[in-house]
PDB file of N, CA and C in Angstrom:
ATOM      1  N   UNK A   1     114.796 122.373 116.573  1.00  0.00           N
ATOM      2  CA  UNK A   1     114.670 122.444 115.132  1.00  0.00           C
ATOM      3  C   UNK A   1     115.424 121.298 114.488  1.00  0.00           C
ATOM      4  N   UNK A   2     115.099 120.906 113.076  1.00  0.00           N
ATOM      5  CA  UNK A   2     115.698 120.139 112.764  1.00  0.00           C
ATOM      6  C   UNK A   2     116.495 120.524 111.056  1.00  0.00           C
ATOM      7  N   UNK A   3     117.559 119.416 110.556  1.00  0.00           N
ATOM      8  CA  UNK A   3     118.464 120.294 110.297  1.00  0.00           C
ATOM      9  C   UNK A   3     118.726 119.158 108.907  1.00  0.00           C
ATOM     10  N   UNK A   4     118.297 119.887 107.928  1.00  0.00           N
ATOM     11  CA  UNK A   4     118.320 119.500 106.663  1.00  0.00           C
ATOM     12  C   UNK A   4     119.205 118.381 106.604  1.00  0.00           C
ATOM     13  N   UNK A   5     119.563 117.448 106.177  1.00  0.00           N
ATOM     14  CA  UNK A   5     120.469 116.219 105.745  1.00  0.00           C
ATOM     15  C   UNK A   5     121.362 116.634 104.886  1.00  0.00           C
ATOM     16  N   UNK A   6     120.840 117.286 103.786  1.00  0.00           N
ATOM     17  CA  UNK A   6     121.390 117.208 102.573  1.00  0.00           C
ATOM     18  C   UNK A   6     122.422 118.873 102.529  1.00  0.00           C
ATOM     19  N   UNK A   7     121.754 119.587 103.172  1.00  0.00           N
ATOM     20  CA  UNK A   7     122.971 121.069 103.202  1.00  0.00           C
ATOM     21  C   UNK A   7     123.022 121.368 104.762  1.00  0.00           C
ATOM     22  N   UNK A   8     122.405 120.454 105.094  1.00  0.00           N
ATOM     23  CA  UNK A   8     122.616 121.345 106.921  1.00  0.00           C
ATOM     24  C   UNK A   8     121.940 122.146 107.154  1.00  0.00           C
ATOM     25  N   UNK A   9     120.728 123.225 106.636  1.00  0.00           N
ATOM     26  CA  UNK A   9     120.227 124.031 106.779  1.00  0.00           C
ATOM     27  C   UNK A   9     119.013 123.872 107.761  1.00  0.00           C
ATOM     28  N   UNK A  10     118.636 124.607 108.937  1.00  0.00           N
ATOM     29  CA  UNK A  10     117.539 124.342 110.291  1.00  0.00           C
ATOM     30  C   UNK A  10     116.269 124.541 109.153  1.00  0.00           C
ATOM     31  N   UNK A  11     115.252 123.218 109.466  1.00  0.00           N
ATOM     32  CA  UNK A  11     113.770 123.689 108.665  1.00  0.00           C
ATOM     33  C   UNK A  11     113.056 123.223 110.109  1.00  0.00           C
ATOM     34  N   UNK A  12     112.009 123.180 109.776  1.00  0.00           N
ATOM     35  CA  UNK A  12     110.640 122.567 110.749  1.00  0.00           C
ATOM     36  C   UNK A  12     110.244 122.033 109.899  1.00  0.00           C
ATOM     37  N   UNK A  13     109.246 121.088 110.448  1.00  0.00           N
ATOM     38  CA  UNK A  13     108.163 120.053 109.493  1.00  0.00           C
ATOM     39  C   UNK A  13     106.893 120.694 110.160  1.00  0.00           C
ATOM     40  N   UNK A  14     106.067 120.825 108.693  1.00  0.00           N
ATOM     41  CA  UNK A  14     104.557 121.071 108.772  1.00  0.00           C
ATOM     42  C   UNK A  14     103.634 119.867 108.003  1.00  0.00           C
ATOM     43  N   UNK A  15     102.352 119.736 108.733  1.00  0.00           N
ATOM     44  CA  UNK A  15     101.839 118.899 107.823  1.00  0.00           C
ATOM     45  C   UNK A  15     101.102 118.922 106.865  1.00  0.00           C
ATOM     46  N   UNK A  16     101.343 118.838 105.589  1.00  0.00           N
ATOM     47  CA  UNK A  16     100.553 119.271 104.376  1.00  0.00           C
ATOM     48  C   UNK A  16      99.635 118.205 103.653  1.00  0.00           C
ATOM     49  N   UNK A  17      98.220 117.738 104.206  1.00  0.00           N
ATOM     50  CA  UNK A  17      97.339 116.745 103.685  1.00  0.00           C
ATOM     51  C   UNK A  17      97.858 116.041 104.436  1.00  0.00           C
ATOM     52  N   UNK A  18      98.768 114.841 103.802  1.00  0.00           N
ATOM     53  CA  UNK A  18      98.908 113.718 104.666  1.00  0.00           C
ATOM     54  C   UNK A  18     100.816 113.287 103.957  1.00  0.00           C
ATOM     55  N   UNK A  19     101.326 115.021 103.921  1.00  0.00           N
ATOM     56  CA  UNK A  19     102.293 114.622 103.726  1.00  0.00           C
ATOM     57  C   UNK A  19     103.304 115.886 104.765  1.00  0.00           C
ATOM     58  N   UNK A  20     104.624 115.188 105.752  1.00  0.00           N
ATOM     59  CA  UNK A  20     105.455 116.653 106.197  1.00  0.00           C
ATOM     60  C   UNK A  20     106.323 117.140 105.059  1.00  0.00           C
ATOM     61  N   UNK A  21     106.244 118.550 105.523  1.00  0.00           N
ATOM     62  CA  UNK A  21     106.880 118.795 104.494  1.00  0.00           C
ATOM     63  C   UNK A  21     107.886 119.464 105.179  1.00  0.00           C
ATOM     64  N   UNK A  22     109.123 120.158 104.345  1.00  0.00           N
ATOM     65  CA  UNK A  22     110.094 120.733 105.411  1.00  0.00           C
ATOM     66  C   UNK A  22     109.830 122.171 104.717  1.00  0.00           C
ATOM     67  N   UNK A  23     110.284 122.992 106.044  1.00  0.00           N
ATOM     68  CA  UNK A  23     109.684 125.091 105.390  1.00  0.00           C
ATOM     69  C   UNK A  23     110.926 125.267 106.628  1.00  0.00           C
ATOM     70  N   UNK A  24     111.341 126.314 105.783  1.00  0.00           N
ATOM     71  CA  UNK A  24     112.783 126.798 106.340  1.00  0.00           C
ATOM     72  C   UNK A  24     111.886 127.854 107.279  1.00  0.00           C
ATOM     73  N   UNK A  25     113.354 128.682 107.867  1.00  0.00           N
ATOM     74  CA  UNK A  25     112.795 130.119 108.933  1.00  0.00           C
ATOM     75  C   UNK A  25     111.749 130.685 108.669  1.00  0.00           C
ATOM     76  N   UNK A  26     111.830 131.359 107.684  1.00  0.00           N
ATOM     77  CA  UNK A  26     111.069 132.175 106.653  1.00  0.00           C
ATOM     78  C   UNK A  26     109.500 132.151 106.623  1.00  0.00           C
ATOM     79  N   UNK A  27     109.153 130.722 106.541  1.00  0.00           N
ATOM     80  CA  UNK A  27     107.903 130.055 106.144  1.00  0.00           C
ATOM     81  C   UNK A  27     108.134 129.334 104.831  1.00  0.00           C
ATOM     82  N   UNK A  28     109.213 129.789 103.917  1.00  0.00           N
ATOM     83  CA  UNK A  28     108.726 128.958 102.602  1.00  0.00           C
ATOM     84  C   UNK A  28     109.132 127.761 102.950  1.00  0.00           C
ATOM     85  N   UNK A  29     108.610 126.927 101.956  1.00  0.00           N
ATOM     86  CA  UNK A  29     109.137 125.150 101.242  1.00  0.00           C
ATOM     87  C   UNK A  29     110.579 125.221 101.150  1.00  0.00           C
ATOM     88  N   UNK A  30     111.411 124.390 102.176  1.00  0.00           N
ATOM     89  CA  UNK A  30     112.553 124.059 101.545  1.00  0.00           C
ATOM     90  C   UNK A  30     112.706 123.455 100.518  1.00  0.00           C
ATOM     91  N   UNK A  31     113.490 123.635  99.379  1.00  0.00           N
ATOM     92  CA  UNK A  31     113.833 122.725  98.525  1.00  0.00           C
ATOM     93  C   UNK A  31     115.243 123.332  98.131  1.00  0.00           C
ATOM     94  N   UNK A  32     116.158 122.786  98.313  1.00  0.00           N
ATOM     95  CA  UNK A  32     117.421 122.439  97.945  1.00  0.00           C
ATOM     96  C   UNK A  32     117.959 121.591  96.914  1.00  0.00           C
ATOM     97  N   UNK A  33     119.108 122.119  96.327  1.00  0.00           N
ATOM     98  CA  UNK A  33     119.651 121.588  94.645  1.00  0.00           C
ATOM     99  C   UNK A  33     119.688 120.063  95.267  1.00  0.00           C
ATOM    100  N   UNK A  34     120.665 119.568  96.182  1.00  0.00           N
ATOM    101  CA  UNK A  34     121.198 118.622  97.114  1.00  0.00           C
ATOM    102  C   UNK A  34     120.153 117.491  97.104  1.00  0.00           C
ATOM    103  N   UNK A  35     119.131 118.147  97.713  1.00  0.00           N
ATOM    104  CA  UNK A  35     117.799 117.009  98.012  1.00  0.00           C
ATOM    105  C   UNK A  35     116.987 116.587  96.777  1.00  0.00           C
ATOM    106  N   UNK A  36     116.868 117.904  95.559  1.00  0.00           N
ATOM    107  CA  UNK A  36     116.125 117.601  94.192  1.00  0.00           C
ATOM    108  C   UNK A  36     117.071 116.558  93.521  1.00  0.00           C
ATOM    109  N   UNK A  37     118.352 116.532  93.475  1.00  0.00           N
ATOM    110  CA  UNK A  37     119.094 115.622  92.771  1.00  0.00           C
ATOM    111  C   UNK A  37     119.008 114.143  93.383  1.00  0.00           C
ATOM    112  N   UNK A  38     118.973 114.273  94.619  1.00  0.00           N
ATOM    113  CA  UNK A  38     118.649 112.832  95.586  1.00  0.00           C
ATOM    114  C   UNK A  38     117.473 112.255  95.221  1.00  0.00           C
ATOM    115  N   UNK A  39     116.427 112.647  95.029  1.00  0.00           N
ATOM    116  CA  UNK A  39     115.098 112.150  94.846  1.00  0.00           C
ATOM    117  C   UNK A  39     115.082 111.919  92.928  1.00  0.00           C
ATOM    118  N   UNK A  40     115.544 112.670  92.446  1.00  0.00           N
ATOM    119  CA  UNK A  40     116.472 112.281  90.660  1.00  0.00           C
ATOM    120  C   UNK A  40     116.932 110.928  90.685  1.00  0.00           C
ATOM    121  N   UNK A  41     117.627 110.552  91.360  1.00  0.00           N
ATOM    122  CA  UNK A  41     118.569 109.652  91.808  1.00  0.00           C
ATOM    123  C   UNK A  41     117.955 108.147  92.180  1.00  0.00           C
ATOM    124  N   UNK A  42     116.560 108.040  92.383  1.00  0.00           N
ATOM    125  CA  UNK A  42     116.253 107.424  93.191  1.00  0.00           C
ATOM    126  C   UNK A  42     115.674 105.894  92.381  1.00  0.00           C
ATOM    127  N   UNK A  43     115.935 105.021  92.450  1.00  0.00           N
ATOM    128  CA  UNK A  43     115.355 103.587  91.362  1.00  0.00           C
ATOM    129  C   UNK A  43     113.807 103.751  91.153  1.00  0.00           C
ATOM    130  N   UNK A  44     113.153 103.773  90.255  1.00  0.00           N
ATOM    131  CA  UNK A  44     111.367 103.331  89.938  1.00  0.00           C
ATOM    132  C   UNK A  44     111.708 101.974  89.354  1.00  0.00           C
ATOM    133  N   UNK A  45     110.447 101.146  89.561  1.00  0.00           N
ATOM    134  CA  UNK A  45     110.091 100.284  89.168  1.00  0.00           C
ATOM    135  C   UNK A  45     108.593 100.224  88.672  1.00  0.00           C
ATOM    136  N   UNK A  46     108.879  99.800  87.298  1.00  0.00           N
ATOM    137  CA  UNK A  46     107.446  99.591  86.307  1.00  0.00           C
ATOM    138  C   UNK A  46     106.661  98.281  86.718  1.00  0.00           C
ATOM    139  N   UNK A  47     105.322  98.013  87.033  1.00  0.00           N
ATOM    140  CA  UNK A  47     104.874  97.240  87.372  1.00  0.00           C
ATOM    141  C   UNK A  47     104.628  95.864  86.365  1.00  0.00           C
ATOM    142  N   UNK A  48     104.590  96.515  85.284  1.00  0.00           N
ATOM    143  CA  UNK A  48     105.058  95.358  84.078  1.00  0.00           C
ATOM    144  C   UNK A  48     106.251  94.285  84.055  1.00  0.00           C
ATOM    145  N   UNK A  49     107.409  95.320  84.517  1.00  0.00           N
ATOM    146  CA  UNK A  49     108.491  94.508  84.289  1.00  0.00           C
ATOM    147  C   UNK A  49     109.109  93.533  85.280  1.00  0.00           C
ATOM    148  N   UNK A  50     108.300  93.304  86.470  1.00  0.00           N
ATOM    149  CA  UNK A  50     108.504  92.480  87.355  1.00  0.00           C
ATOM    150  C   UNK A  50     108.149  91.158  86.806  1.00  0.00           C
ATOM    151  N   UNK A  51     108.033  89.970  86.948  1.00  0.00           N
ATOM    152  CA  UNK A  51     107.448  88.585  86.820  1.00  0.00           C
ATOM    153  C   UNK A  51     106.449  88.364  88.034  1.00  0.00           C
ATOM    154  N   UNK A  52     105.685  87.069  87.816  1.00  0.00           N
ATOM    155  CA  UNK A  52     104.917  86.815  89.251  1.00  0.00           C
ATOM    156  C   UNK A  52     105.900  86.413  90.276  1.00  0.00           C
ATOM    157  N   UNK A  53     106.770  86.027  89.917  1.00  0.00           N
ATOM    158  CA  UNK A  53     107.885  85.110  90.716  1.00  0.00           C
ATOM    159  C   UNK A  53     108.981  86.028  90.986  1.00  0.00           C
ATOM    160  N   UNK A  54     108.934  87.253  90.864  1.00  0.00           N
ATOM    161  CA  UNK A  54     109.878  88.288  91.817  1.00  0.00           C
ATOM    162  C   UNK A  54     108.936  88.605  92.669  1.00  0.00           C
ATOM    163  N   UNK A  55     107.615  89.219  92.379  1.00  0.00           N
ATOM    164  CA  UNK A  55     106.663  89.737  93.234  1.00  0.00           C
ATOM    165  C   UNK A  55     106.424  88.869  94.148  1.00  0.00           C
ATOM    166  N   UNK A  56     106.173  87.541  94.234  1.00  0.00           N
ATOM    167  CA  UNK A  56     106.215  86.610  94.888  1.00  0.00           C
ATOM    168  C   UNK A  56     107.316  86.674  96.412  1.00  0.00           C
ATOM    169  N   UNK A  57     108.687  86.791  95.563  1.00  0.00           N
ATOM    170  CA  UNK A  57     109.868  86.769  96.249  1.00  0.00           C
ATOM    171  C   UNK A  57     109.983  87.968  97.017  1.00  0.00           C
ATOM    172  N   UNK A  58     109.206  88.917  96.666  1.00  0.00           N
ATOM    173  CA  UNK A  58     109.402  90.438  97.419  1.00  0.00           C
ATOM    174  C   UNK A  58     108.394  90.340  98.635  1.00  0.00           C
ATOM    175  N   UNK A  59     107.450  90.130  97.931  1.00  0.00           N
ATOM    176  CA  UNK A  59     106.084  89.647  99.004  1.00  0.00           C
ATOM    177  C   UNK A  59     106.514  89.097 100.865  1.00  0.00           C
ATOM    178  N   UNK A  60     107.859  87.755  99.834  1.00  0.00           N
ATOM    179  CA  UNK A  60     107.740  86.623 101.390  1.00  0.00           C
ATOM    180  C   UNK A  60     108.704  87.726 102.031  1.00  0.00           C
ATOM    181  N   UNK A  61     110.031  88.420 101.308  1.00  0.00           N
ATOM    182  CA  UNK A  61     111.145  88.813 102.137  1.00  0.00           C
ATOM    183  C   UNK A  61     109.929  89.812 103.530  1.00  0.00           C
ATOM    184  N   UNK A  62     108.983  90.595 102.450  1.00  0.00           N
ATOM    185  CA  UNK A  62     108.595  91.676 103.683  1.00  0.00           C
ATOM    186  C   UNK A  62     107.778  90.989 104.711  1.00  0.00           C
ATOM    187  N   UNK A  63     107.248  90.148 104.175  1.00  0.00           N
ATOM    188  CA  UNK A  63     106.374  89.257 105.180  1.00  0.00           C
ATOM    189  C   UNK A  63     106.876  88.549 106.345  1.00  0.00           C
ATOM    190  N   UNK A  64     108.298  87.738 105.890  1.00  0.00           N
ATOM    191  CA  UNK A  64     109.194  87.382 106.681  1.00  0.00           C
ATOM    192  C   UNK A  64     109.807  88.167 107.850  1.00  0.00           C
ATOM    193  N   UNK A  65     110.067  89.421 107.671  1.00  0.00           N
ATOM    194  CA  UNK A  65     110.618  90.782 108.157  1.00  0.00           C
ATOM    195  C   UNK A  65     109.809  91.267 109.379  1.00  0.00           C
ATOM    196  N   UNK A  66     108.051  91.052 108.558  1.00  0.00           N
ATOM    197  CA  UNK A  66     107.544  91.885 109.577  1.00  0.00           C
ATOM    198  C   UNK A  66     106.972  90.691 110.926  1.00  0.00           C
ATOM    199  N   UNK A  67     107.063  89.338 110.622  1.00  0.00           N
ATOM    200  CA  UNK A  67     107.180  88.473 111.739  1.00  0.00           C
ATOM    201  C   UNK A  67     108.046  88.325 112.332  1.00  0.00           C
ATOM    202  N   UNK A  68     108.809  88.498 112.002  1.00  0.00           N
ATOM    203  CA  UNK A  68     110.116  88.265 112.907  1.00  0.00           C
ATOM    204  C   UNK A  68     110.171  90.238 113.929  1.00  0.00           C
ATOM    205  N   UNK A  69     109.408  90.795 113.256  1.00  0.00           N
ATOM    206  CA  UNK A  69     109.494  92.032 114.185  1.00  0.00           C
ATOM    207  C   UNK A  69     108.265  91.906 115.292  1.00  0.00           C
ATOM    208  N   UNK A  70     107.421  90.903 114.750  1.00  0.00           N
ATOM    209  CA  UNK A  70     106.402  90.958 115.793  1.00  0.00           C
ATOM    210  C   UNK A  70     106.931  89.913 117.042  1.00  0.00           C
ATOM    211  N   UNK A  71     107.678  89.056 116.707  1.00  0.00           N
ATOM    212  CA  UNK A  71     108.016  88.317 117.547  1.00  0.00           C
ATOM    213  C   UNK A  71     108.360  88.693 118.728  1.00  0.00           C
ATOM    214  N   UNK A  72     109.492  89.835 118.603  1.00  0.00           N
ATOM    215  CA  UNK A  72     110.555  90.346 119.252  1.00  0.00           C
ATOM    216  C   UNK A  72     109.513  91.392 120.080  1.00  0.00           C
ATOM    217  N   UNK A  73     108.347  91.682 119.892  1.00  0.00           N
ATOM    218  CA  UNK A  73     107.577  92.278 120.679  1.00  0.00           C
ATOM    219  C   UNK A  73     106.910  91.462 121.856  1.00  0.00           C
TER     220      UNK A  73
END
């Protein structure tokens, strides 16, 4: 079993569409105060407020990243 991050609590993962989800003993949906505030927490970015020239710059870092991972294969 595996064991919540955020309180420690044992869930399983099921797959729901094309997303896991975590369901405690019971059967229900975990959701914990811990994990709702984490995902609260979390940066968005508006697609407006970027420039071409960050998107640009975001583009090469991942691009860069994922050659250098193919390499190493």
């Amino acid at each position: 079993m595996a064991v919540c991050k955020f309180c420690q609590t044992e869930v399983t993962w099921l797959k729901e569409g094309r997303k896991n989800i975590p369901v405690e003993g019971d059967g229900t949906r975990h959701k914990c105060e811990q994990m709702m505030n984490s995902l609260k927490s979390t940066k968005t970015l508006d697609r407006g407020s970027l420039s071409p020239e960050e998107i640009k710059k975001y583009e090469e870092a991942i691009n860069s990243k994922t050659k250098t991972k193919s390499k190493k294969k």
